[in-house]
Protein backbone atom coordinates (compact mmCIF):
# COMPACT_ATOMS: atom_id res chain seq x y z
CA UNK A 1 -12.62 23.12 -3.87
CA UNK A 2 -16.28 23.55 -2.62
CA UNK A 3 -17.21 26.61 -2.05
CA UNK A 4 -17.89 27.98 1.42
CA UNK A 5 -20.59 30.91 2.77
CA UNK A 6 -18.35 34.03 3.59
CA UNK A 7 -17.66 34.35 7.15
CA UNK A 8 -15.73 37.26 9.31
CA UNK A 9 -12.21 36.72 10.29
CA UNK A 10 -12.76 36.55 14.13
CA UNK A 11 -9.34 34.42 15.64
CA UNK A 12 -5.63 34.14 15.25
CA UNK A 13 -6.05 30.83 14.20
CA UNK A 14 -8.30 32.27 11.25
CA UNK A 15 -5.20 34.18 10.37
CA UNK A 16 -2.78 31.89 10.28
CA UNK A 17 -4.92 29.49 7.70
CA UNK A 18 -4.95 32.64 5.92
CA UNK A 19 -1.13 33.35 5.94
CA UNK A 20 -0.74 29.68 4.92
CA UNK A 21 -3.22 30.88 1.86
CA UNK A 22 -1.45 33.45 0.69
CA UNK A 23 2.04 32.24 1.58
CA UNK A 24 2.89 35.25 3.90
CA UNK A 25 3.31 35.95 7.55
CA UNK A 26 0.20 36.54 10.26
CA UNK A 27 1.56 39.87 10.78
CA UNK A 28 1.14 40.89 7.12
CA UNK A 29 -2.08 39.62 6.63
CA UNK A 30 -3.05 41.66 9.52
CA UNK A 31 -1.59 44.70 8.05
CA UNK A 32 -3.70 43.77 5.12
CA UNK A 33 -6.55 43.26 6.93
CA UNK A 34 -6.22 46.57 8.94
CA UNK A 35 -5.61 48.72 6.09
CA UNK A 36 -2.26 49.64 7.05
CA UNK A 37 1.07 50.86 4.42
CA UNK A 38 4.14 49.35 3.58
CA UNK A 39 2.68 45.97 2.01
CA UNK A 40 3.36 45.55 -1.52
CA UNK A 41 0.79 45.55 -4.01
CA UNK A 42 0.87 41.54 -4.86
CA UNK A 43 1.03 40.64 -1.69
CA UNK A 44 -2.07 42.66 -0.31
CA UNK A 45 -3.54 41.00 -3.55
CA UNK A 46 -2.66 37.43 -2.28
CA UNK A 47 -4.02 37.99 0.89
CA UNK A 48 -7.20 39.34 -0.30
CA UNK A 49 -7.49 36.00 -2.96
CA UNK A 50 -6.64 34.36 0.23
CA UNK A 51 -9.64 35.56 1.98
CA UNK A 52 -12.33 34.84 -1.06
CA UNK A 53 -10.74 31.32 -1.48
CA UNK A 54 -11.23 30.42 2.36
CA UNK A 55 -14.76 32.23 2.31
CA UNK A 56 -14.17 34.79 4.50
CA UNK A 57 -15.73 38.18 4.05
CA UNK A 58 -13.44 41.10 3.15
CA UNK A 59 -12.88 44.02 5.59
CA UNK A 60 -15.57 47.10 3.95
CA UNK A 61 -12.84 49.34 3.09
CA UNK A 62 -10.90 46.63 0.98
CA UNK A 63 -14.11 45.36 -0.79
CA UNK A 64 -13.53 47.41 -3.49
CA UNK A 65 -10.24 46.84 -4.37
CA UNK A 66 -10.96 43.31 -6.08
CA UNK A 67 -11.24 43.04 -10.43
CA UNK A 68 -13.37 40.55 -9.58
CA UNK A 69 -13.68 36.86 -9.31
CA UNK A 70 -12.56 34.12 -12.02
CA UNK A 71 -13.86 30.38 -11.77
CA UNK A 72 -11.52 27.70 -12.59
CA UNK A 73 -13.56 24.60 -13.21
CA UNK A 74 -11.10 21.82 -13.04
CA UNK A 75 -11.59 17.35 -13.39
CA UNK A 76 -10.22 15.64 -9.56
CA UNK A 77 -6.67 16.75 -9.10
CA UNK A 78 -5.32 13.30 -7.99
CA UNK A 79 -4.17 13.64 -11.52
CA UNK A 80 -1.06 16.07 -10.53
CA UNK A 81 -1.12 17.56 -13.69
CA UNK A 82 -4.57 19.31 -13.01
CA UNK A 83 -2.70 21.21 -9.97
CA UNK A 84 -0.31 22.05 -11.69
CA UNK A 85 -2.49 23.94 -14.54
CA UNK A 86 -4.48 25.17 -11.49
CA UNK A 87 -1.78 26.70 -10.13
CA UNK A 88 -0.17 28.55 -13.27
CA UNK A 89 -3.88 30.19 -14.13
CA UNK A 90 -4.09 31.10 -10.45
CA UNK A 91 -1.01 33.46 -10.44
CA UNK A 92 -1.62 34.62 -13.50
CA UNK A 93 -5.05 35.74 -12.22
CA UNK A 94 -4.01 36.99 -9.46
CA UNK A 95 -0.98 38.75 -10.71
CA UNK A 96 -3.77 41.10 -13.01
CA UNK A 97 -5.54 41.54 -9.84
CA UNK A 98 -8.33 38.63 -10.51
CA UNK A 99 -9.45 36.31 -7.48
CA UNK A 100 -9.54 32.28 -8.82
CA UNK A 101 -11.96 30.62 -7.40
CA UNK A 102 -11.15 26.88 -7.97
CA UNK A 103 -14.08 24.35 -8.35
CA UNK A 104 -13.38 20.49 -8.89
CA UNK A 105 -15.55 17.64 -10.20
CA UNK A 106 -15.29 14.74 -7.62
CA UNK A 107 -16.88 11.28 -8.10
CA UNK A 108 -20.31 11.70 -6.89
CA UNK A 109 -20.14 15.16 -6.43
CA UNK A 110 -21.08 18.65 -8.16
CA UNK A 111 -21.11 18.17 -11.40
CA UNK A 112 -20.10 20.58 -14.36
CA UNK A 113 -22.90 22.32 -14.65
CA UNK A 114 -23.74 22.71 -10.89
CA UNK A 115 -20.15 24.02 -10.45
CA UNK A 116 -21.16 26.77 -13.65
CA UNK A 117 -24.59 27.81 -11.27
CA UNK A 118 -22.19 28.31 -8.36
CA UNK A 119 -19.83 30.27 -10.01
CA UNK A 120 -22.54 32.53 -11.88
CA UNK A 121 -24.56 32.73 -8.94
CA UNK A 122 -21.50 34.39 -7.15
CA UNK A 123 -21.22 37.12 -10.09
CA UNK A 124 -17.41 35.79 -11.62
CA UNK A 125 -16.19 37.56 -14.33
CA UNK A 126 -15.42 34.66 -16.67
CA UNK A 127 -14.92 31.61 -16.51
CA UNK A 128 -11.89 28.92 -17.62
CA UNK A 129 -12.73 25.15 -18.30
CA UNK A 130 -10.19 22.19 -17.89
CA UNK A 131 -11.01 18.96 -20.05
CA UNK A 132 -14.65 19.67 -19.20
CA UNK A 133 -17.61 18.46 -21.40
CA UNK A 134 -15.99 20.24 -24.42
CA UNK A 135 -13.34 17.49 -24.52
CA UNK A 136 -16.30 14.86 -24.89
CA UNK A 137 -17.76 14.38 -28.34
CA UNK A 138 -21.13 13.10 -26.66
CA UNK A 139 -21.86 15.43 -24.70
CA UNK A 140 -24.45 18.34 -25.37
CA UNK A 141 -22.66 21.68 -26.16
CA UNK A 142 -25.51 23.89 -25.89
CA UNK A 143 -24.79 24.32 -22.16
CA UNK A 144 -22.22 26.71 -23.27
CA UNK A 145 -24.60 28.80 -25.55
CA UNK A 146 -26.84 28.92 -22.66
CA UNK A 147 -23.81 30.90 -20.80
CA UNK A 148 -23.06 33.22 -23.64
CA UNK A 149 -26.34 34.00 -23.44
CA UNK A 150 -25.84 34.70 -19.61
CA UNK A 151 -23.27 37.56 -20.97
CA UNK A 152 -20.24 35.43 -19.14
CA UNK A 153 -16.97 35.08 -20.67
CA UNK A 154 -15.18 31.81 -21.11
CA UNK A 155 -12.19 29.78 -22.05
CA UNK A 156 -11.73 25.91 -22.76
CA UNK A 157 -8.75 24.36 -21.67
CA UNK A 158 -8.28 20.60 -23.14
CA UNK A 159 -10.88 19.58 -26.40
CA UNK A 160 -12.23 20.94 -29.06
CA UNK A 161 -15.69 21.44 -30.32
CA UNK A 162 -16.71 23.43 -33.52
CA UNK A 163 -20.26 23.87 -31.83
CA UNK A 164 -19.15 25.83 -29.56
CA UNK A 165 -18.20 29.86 -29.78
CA UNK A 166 -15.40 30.32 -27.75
CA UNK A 167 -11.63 30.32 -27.40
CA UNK A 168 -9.76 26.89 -27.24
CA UNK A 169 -6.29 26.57 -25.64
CA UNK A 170 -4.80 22.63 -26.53
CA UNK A 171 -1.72 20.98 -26.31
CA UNK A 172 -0.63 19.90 -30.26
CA UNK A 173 -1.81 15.99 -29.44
CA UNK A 174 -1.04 14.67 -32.82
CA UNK A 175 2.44 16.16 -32.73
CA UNK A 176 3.09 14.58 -29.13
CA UNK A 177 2.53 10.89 -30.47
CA UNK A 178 4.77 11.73 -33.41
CA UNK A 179 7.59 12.75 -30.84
CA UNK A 180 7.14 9.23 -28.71
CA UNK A 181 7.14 7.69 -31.77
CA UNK A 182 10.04 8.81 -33.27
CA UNK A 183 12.20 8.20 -30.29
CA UNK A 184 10.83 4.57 -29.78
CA UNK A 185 11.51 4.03 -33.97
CA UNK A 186 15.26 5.49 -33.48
CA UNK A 187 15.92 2.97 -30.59
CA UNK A 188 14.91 -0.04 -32.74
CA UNK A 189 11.44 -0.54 -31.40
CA UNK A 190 8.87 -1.71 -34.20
CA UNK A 191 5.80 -3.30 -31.74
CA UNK A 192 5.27 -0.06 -29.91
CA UNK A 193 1.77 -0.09 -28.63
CA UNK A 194 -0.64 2.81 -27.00
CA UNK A 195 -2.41 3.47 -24.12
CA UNK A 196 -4.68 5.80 -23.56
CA UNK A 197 -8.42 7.13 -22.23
CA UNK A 198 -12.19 6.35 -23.77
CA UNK A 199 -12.76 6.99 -27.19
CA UNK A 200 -15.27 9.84 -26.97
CA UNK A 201 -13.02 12.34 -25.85
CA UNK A 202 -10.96 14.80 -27.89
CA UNK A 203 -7.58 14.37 -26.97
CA UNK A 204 -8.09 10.96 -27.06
CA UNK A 205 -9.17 10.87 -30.52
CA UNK A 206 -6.11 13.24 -31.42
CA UNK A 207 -3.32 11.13 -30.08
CA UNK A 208 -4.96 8.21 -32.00
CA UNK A 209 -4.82 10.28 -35.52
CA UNK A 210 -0.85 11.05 -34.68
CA UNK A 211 -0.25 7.29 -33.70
CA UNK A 212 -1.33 6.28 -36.44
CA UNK A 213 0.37 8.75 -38.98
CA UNK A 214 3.51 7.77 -37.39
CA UNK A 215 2.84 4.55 -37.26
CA UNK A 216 2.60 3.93 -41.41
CA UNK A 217 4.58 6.40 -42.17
CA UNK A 218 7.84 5.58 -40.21
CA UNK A 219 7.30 1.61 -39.48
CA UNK A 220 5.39 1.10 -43.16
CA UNK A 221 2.31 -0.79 -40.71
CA UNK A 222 -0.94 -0.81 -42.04
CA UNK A 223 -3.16 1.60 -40.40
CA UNK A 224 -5.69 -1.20 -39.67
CA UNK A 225 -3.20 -3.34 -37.99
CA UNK A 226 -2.13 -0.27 -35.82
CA UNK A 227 -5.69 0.56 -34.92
CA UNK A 228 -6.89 -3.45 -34.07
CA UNK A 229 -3.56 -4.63 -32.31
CA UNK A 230 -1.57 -1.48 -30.88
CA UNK A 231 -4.15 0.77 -29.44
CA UNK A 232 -5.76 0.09 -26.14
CA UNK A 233 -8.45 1.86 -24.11
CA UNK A 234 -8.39 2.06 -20.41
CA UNK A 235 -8.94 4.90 -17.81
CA UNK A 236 -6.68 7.50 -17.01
CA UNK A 237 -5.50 6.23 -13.74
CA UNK A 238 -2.64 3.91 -12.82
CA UNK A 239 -5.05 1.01 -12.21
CA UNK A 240 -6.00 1.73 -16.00
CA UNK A 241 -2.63 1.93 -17.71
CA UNK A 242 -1.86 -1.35 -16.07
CA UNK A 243 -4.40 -2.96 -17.36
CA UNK A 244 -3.98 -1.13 -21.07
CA UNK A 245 -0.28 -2.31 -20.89
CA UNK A 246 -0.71 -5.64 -19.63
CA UNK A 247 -3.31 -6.04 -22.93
CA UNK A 248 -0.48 -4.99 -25.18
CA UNK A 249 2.37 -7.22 -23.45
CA UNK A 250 0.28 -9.97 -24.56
CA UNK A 251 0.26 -8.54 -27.76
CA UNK A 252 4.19 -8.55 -28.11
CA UNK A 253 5.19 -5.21 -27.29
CA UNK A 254 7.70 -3.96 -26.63
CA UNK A 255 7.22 0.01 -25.83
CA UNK A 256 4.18 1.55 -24.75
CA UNK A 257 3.21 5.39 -25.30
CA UNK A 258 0.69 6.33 -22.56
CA UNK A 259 -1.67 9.25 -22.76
CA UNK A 260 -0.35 10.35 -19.20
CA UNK A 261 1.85 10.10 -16.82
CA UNK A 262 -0.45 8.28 -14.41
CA UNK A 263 -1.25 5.16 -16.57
CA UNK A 264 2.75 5.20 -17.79
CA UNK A 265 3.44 4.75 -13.84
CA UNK A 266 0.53 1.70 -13.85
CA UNK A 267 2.76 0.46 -17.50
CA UNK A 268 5.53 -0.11 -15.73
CA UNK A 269 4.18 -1.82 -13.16
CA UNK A 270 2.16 -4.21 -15.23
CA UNK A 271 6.04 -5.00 -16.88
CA UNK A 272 7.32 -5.63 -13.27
CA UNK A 273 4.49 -7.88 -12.35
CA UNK A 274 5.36 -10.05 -15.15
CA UNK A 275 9.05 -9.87 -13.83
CA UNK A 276 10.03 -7.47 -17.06
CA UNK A 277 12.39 -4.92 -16.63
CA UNK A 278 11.51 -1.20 -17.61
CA UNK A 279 13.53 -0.06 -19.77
CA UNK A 280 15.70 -3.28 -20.12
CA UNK A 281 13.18 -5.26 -21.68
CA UNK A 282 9.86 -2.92 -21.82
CA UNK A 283 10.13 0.58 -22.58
CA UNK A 284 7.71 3.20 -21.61
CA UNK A 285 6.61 6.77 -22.51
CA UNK A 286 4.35 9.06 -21.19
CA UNK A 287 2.93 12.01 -21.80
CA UNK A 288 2.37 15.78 -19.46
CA UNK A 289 5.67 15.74 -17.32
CA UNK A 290 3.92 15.91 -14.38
CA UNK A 291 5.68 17.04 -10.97
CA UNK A 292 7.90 14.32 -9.56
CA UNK A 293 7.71 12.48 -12.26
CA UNK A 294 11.64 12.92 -13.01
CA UNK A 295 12.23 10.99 -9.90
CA UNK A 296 10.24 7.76 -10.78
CA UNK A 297 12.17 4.31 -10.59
CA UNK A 298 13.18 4.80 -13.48
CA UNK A 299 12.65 8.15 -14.24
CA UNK A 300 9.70 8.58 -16.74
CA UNK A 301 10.37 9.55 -20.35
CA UNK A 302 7.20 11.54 -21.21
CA UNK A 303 6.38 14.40 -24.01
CA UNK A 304 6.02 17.40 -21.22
CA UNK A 305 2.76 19.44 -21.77
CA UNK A 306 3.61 23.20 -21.98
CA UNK A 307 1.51 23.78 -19.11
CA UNK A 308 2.61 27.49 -18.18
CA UNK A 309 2.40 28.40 -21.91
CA UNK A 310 -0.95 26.98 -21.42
CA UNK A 311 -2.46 28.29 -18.70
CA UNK A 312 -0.86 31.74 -19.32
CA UNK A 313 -2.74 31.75 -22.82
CA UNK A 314 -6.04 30.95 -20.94
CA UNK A 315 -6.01 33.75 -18.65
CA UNK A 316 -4.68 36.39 -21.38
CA UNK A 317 -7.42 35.08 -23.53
CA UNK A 318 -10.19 35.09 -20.93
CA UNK A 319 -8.98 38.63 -19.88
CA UNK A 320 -9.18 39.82 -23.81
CA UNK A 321 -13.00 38.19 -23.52
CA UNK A 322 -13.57 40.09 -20.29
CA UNK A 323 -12.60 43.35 -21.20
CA UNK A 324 -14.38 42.91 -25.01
CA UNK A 325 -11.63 42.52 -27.24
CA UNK A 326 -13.10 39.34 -28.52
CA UNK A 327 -16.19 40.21 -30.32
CA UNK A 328 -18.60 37.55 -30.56
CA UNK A 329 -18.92 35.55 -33.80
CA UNK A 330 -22.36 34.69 -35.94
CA UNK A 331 -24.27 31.24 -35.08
CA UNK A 332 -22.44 29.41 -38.00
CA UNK A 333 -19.60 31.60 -38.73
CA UNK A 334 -16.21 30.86 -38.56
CA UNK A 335 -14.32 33.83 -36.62
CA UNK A 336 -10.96 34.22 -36.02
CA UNK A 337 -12.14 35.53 -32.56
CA UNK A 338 -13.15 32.02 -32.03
CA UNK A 339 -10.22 30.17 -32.86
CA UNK A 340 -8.41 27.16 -31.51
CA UNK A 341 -4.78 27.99 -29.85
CA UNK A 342 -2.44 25.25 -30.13
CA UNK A 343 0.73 24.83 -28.14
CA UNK A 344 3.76 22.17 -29.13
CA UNK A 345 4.74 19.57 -27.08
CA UNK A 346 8.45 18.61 -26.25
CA UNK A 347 10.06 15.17 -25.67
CA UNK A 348 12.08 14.60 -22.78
CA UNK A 349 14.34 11.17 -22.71
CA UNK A 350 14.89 9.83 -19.43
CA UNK A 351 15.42 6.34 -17.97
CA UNK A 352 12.29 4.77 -18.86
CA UNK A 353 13.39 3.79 -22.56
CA UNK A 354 15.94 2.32 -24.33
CA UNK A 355 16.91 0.14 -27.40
CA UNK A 356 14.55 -2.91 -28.28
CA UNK A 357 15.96 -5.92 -26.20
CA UNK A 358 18.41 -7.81 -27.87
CA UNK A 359 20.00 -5.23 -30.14
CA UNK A 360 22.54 -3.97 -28.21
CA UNK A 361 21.38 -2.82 -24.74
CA UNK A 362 20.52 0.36 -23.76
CA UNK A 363 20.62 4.03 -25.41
């Protein structure tokens, strides 16, 4: 969401984009707005994080009432995943009194480190980060020394860096490719291949170190054979799992694990376009149990992200940094303030797999 230069509240229209904000009635945000009892506490709240979201300016006498504002730098949303995550922080923000002020990197727009300036520039409080430049192993880190420096609290949601002094919050990657593993090895499969993002990133390079492990250790492969035949790049869109899985059809698959949800939906239709059948004859896995992603054709198996364990982490954290319970660790030193949260990751079977073709039909 770009942000917007405050402006006064001058037309019933302007209140009901407001009450569709917040989620409450004209008539209470006008009670809000006029100062007026018998509104509870979280929902004056929602209508006031209503009001900073939309950019209008608060009435005087209920300026003062705000803890302040919290940026939420997030990638585009059109993965729903990213939502989702945005959504969870949100509440939890504004359930401690916080207004989130979501900003999102588009293609050709703001970048990361415009969207930081913004948010600094408006005085936020902290800060949380969603697979930003953390998650990529080429990009500079000392951006975020530069903001320590600035004295503003942080949290990174999605990668890992050692360079950088600051709380991590990450799904347990390694353990999520064991899972799909597993459940492809117990239905017979043996050429399971995966799909997933560029190399540079974290996550990426996580998933590849559990596919792997599982890999040698349950199917006895050799861990150059895994990483030359079964692993393909793409982009994490449906356009880019199809063309992932279409590389590893060719290679004699017959189950692909897919770093999300989005390229598992552009696996299966690489299998139809070849006139396979998912899971009769291809099986597919995914990975962050998106919304709506039970109610596929077939309905996805995936390894769910624990997204509100997640993003409730991030904001506890970030409010810990924010109030100074975290104190801040020596160039070099490794604090336990500064430590890397990890959260497990949990299989969920649906209709998108079943047994290896020709061994008895589905399981």
């Amino acid at each position: 969401m770009r942000p917007v230069q405050s402006r006064h509240v001058t037309a019933p229209a302007r209140l009901a984009d407001i009450a569709a904000q917040a989620g409450v009635s004209e008539a209470t945000v006008s009670r809000v707005l006029n100062g007026k009892p018998g509104v509870a506490a979280t929902t004056r709240q929602a209508v006031l994080a209503a009001l900073d979201v939309l950019g209008y300016e608060r009435p005087v006498r209920l300026r003062q009432r705000s803890a302040g504002l919290v940026g939420l730098i997030t990638p585009e949303l059109e993965n729903p995943i990213f939502p989702a995550l945005a959504q969870v922080i949100g509440q939890a923000l504004t359930r401690q009194g916080y207004t989130p002020v979501l900003a999102t990197q588009t293609p050709g727009g703001s970048t990361e480190d415009e969207l930081t300036e913004m948010l600094v520039d408006r005085g936020v409080s902290g800060i949380i980060y969603v697979s930003g430049l953390h998650a990529d192993t080429t990009a500079d880190t000392q951006r975020y020394e530069q903001l320590r420096a600035q004295g503003v609290p942080f949290v990174l949601v999605d990668g890992y860096s050692p360079k950088v002094r600051a709380p991590f919050i990450s799904p347990d990657d390694r353990a999520a490719m064991r899972l799909a593993v597993t459940h492809l090895v117990s239905l017979g499969h043996s050429r399971i291949g995966l799909a997933l993002g560029p190399l540079r990133f974290v996550p990426v390079l996580r998933k590849i170190e559990g596919f792997v492990e599982a890999m040698t250790e349950q199917l006895g492969l050799d861990e150059r054979t895994v990483t030359a035949q079964l692993i393909q790049h793409s982009l994490y869109t449906l356009e880019g799992g199809q063309a992932a899985a279409s590389e590893l059809l060719d290679r004699g698959c017959t189950a692909v694990v897919c770093a999300s949800d989005m390229m598992a939906l552009g696996a299966i239709r690489a299998a139809r376009r070849r006139g396979l059948e998912v899971p009769d004859d291809v099986s597919v896995v995914g990975f962050d149990d998106s919304p709506l992603i039970a109610f596929t054709d077939p309905p996805l198996t995936t390894v769910r992200k624990p997204v509100p364990a997640m993003g409730q982490a991030a904001v506890r954290t970030l409010l810990e940094e924010i109030s100074g319970n975290l104190p801040p660790s020596a160039p070099g030193s490794a604090s336990a303030a500064y430590s890397e949260f990890v959260f497990m990751p949990e299989l969920v079977v649906r209709g998108s797999t079943a047994s290896v073709p020709g061994t008895g039909g589905r399981s």
